[in-house]
PDB file of N, CA and C in Angstrom:
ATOM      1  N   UNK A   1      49.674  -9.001 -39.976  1.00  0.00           N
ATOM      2  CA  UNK A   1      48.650  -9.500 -40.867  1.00  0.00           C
ATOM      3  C   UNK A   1      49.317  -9.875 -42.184  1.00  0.00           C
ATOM      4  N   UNK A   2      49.094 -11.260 -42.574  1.00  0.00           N
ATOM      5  CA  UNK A   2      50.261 -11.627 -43.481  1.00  0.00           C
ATOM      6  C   UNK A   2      49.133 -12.592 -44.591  1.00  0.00           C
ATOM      7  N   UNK A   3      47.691 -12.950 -44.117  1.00  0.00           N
ATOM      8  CA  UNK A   3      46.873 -12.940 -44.993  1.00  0.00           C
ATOM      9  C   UNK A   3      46.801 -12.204 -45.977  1.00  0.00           C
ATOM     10  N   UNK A   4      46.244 -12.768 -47.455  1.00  0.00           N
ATOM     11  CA  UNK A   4      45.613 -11.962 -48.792  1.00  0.00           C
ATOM     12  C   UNK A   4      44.617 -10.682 -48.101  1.00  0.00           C
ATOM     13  N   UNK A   5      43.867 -11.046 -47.469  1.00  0.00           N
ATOM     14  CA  UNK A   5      42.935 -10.199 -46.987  1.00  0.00           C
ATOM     15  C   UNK A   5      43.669  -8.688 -46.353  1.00  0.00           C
ATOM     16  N   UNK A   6      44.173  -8.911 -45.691  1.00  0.00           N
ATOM     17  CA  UNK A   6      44.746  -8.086 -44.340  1.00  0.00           C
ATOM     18  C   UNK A   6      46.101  -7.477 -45.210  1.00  0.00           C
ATOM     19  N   UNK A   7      46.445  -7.785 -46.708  1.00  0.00           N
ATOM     20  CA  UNK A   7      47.539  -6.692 -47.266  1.00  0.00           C
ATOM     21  C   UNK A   7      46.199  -6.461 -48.113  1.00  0.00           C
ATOM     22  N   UNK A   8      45.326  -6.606 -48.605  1.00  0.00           N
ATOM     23  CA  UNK A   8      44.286  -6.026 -49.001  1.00  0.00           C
ATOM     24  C   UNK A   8      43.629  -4.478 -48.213  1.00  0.00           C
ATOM     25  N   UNK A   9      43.209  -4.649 -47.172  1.00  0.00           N
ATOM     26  CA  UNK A   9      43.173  -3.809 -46.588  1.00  0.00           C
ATOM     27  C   UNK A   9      43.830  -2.968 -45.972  1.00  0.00           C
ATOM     28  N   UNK A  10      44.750  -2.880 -45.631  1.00  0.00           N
ATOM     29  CA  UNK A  10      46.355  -2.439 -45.304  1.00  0.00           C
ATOM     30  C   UNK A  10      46.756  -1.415 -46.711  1.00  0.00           C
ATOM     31  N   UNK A  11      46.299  -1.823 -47.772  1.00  0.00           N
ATOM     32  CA  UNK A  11      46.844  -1.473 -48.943  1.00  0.00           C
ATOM     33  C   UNK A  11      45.618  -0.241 -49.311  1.00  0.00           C
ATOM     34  N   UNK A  12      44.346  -0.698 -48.816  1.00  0.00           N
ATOM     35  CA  UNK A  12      43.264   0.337 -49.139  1.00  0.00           C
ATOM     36  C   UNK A  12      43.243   1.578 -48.013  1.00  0.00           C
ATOM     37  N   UNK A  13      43.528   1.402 -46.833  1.00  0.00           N
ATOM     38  CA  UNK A  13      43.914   2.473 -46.214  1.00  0.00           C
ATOM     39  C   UNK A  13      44.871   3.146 -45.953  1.00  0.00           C
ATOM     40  N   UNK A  14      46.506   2.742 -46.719  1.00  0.00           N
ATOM     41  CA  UNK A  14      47.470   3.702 -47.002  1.00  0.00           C
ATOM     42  C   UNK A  14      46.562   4.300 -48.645  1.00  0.00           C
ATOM     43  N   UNK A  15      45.925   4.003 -48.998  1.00  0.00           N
ATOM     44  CA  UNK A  15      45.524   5.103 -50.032  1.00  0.00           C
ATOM     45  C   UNK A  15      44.990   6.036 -50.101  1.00  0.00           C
ATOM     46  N   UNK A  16      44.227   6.087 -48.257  1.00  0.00           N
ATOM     47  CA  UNK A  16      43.596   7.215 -47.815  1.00  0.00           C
ATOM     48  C   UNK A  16      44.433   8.336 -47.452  1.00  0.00           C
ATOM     49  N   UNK A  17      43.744   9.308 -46.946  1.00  0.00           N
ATOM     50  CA  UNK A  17      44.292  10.490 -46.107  1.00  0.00           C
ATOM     51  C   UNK A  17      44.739  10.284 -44.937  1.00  0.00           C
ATOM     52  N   UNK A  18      45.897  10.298 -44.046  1.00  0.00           N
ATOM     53  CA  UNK A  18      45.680   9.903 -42.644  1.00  0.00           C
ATOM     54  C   UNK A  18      44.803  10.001 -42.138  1.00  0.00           C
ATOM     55  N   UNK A  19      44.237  11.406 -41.682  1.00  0.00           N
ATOM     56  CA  UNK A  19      42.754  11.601 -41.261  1.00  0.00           C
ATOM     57  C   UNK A  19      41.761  10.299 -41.431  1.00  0.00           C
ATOM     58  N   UNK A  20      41.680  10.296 -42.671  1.00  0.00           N
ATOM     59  CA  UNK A  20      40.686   9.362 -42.952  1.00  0.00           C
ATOM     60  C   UNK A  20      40.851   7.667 -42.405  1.00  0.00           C
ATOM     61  N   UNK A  21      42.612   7.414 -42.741  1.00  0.00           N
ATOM     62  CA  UNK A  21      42.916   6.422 -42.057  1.00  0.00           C
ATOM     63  C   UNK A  21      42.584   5.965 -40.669  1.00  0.00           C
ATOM     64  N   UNK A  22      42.639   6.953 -39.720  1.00  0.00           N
ATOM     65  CA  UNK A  22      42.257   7.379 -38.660  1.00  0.00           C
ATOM     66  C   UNK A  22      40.743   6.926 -38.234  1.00  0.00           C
ATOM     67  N   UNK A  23      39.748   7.325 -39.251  1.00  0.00           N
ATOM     68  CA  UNK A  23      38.761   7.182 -38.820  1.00  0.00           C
ATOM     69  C   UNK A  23      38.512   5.817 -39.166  1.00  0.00           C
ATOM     70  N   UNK A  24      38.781   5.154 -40.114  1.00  0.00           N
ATOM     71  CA  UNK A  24      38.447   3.858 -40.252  1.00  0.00           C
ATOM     72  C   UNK A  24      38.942   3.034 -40.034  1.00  0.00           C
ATOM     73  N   UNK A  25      40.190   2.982 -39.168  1.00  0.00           N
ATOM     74  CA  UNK A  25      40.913   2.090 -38.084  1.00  0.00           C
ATOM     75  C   UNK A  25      39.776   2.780 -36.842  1.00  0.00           C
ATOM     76  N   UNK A  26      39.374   3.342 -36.373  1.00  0.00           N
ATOM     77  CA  UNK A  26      38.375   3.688 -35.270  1.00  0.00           C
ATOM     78  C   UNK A  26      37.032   2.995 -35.517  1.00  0.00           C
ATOM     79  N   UNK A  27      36.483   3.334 -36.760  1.00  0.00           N
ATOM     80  CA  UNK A  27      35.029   2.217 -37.356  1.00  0.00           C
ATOM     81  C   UNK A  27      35.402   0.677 -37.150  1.00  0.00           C
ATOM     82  N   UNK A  28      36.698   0.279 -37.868  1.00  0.00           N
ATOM     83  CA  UNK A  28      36.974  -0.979 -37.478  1.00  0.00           C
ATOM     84  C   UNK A  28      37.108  -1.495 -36.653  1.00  0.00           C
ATOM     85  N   UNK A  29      37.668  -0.764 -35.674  1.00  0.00           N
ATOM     86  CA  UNK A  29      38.017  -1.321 -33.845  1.00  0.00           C
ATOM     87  C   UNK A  29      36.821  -1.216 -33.801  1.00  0.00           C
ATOM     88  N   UNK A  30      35.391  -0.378 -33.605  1.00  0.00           N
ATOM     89  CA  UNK A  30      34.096  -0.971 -32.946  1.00  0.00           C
ATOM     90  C   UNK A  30      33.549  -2.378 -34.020  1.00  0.00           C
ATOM     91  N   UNK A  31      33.838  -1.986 -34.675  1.00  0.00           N
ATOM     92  CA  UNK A  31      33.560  -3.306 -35.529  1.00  0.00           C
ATOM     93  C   UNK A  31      33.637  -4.751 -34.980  1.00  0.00           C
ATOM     94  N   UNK A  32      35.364  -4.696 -34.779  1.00  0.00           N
ATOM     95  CA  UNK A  32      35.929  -5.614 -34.469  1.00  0.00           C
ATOM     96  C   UNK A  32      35.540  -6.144 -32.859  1.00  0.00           C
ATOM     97  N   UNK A  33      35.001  -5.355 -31.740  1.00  0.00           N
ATOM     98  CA  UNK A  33      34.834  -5.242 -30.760  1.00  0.00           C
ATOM     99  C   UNK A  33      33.303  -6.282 -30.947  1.00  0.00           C
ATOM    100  N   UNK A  34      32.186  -5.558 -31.714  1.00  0.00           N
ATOM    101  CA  UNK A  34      31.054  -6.019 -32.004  1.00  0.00           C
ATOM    102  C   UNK A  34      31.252  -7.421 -32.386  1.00  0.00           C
ATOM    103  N   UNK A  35      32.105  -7.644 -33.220  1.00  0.00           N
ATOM    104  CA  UNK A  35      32.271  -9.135 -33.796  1.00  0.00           C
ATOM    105  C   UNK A  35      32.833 -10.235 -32.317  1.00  0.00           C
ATOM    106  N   UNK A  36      33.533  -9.741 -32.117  1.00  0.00           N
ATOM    107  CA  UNK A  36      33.916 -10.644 -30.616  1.00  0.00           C
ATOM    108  C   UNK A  36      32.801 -10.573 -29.415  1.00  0.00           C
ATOM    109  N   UNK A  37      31.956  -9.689 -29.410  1.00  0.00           N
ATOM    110  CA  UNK A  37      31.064  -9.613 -28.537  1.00  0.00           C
ATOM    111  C   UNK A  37      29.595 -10.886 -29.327  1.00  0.00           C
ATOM    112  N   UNK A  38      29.936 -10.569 -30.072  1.00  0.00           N
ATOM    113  CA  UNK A  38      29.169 -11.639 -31.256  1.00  0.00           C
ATOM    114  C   UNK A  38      29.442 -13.413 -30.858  1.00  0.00           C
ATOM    115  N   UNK A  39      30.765 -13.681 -30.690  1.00  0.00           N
ATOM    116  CA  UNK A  39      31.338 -14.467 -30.716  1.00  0.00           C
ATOM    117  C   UNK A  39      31.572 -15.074 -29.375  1.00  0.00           C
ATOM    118  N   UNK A  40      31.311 -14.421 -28.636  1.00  0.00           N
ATOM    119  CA  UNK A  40      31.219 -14.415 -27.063  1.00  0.00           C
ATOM    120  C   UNK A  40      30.243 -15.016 -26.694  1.00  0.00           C
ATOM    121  N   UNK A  41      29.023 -14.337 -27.198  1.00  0.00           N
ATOM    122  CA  UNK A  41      27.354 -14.554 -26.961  1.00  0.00           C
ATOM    123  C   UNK A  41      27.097 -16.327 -27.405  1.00  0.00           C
ATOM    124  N   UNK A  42      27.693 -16.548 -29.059  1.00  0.00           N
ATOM    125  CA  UNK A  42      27.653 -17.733 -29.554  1.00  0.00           C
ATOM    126  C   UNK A  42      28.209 -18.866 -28.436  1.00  0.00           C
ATOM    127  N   UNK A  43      29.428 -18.588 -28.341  1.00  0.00           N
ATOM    128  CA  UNK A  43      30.204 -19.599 -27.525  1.00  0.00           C
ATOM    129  C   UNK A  43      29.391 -19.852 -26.001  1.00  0.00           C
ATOM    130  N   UNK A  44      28.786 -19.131 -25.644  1.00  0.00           N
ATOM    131  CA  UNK A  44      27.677 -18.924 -24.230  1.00  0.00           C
ATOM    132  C   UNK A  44      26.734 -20.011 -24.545  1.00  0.00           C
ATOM    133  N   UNK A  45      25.895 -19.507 -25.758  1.00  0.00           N
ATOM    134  CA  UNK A  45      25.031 -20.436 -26.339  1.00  0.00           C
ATOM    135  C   UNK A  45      25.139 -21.388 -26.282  1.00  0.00           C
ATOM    136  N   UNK A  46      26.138 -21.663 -27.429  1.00  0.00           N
ATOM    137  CA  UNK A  46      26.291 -23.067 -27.263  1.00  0.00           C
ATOM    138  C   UNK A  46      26.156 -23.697 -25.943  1.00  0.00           C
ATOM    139  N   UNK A  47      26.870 -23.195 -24.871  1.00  0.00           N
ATOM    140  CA  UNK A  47      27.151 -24.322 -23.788  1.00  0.00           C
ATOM    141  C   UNK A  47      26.080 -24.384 -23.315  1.00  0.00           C
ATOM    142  N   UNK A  48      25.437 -23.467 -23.502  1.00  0.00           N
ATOM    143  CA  UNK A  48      23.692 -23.864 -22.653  1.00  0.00           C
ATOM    144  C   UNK A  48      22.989 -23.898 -23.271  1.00  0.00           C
ATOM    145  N   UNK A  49      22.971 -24.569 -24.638  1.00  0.00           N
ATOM    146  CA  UNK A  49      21.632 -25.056 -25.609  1.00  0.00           C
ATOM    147  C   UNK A  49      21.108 -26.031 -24.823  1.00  0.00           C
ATOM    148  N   UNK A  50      21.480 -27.235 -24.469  1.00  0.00           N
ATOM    149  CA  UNK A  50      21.065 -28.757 -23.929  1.00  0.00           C
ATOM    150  C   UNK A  50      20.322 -28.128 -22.686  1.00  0.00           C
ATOM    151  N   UNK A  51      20.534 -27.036 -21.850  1.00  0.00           N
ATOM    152  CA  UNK A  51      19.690 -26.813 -21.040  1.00  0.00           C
ATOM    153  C   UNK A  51      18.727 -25.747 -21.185  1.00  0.00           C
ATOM    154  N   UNK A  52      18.882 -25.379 -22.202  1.00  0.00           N
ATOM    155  CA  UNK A  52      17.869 -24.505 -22.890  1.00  0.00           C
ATOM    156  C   UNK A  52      16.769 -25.499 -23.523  1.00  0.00           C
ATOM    157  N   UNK A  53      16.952 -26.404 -24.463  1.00  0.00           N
ATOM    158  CA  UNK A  53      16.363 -27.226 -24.667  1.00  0.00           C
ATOM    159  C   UNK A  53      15.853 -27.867 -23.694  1.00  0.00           C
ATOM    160  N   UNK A  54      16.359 -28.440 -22.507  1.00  0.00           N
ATOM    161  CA  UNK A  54      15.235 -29.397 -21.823  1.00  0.00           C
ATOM    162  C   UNK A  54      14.563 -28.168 -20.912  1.00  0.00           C
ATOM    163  N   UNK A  55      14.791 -27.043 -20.666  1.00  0.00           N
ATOM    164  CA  UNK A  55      13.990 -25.877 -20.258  1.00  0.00           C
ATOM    165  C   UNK A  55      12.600 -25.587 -20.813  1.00  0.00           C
ATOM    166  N   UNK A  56      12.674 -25.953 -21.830  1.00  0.00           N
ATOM    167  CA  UNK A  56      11.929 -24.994 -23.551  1.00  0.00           C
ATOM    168  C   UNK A  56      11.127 -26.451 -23.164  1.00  0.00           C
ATOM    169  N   UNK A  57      11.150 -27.684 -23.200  1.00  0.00           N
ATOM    170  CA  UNK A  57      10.402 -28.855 -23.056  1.00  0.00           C
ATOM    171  C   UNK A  57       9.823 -29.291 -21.809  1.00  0.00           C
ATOM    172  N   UNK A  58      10.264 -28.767 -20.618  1.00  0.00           N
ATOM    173  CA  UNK A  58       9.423 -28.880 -19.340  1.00  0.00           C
ATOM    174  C   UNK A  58       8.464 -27.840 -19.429  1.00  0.00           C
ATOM    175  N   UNK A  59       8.979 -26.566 -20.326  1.00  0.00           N
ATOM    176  CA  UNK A  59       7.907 -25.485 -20.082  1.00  0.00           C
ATOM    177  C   UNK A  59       6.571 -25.979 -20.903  1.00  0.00           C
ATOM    178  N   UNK A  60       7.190 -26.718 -22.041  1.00  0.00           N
ATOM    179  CA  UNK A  60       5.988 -26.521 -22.877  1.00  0.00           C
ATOM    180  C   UNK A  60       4.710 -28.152 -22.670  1.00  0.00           C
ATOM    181  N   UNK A  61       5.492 -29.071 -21.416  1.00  0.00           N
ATOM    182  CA  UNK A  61       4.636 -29.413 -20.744  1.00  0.00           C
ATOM    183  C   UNK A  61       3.808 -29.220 -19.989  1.00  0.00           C
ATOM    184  N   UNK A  62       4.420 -27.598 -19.325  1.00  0.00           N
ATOM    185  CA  UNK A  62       3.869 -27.395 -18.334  1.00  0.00           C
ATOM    186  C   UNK A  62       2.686 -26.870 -18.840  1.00  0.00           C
ATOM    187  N   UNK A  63       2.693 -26.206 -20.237  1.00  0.00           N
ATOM    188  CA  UNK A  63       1.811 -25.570 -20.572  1.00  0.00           C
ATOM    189  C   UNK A  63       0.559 -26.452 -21.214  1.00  0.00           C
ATOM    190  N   UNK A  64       0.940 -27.683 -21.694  1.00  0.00           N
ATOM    191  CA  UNK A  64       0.214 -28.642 -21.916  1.00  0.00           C
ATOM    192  C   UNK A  64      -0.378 -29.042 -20.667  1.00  0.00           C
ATOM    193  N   UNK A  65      -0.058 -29.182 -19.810  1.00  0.00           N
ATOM    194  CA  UNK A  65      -1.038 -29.281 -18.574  1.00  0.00           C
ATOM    195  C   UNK A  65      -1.733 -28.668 -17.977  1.00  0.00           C
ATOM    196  N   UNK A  66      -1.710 -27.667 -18.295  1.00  0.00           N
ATOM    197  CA  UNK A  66      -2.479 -26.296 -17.778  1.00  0.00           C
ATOM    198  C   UNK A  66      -1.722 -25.590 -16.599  1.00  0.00           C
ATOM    199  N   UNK A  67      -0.519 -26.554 -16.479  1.00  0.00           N
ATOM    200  CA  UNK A  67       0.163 -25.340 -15.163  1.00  0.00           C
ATOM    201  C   UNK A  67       0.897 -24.074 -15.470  1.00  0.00           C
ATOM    202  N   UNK A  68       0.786 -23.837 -16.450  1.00  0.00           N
ATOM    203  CA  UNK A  68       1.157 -22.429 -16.542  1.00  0.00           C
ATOM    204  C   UNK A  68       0.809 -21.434 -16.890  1.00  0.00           C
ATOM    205  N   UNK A  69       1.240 -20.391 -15.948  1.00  0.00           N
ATOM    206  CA  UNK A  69       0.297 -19.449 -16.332  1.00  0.00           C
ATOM    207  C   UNK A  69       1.022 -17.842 -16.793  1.00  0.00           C
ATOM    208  N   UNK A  70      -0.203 -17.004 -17.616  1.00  0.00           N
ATOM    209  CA  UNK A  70       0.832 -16.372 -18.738  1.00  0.00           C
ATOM    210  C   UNK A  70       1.088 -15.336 -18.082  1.00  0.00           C
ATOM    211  N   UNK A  71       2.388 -15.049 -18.175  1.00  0.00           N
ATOM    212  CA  UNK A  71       3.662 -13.804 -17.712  1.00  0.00           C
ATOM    213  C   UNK A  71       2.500 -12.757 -17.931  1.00  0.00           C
ATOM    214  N   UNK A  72       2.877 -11.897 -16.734  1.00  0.00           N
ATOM    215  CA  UNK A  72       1.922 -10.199 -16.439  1.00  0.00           C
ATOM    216  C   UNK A  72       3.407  -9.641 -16.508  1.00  0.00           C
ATOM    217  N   UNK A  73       3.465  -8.902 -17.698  1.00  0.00           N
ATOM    218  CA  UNK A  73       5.101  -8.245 -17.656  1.00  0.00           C
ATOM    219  C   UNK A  73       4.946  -7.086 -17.253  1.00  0.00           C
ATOM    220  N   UNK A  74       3.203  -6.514 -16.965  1.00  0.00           N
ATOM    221  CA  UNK A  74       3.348  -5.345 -15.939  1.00  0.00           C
ATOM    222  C   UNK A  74       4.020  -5.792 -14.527  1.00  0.00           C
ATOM    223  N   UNK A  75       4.312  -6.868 -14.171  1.00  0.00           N
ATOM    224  CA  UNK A  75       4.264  -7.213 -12.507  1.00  0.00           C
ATOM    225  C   UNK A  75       6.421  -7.642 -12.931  1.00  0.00           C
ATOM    226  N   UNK A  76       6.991  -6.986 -14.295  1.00  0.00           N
ATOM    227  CA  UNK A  76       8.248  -7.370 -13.900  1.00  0.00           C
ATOM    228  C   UNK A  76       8.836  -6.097 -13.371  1.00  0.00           C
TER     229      UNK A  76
END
């Protein structure tokens, strides 16, 4: 890590206790885990907006026509 940022932080957790270092290299790895799982989801998205969209527009014809009918989420 050779970013401003990353000797920034590097620099704030040698000021800790190991211990403590410890724990917040552990907070950060779920962190960091969450953020890529984040980033995962997006990149998904994206590729299936255009069929999300023409999904979202047949439905909401359908509903303009009266063919649809509303979800019983007791029956999922």
């Amino acid at each position: 890590m050779s970013s401003t940022a990353g000797i920034t932080v590097i620099k704030m957790l040698e000021s800790l206790p190991e211990a403590m270092q410890n724990r917040v290299v552990e907070h950060l790895s779920e962190y960091l885990a969450d953020l890529q799982d984040e980033l995962k989801w997006d990149k998904q998205f994206k590729k299936t907006q255009k069929q999300l969209v023409v999904a979202a527009k047949r439905a909401k014809k359908e509903i303009t026509k009266g063919h649809a009918m509303p979800m019983d989420y007791d029956q999922l």
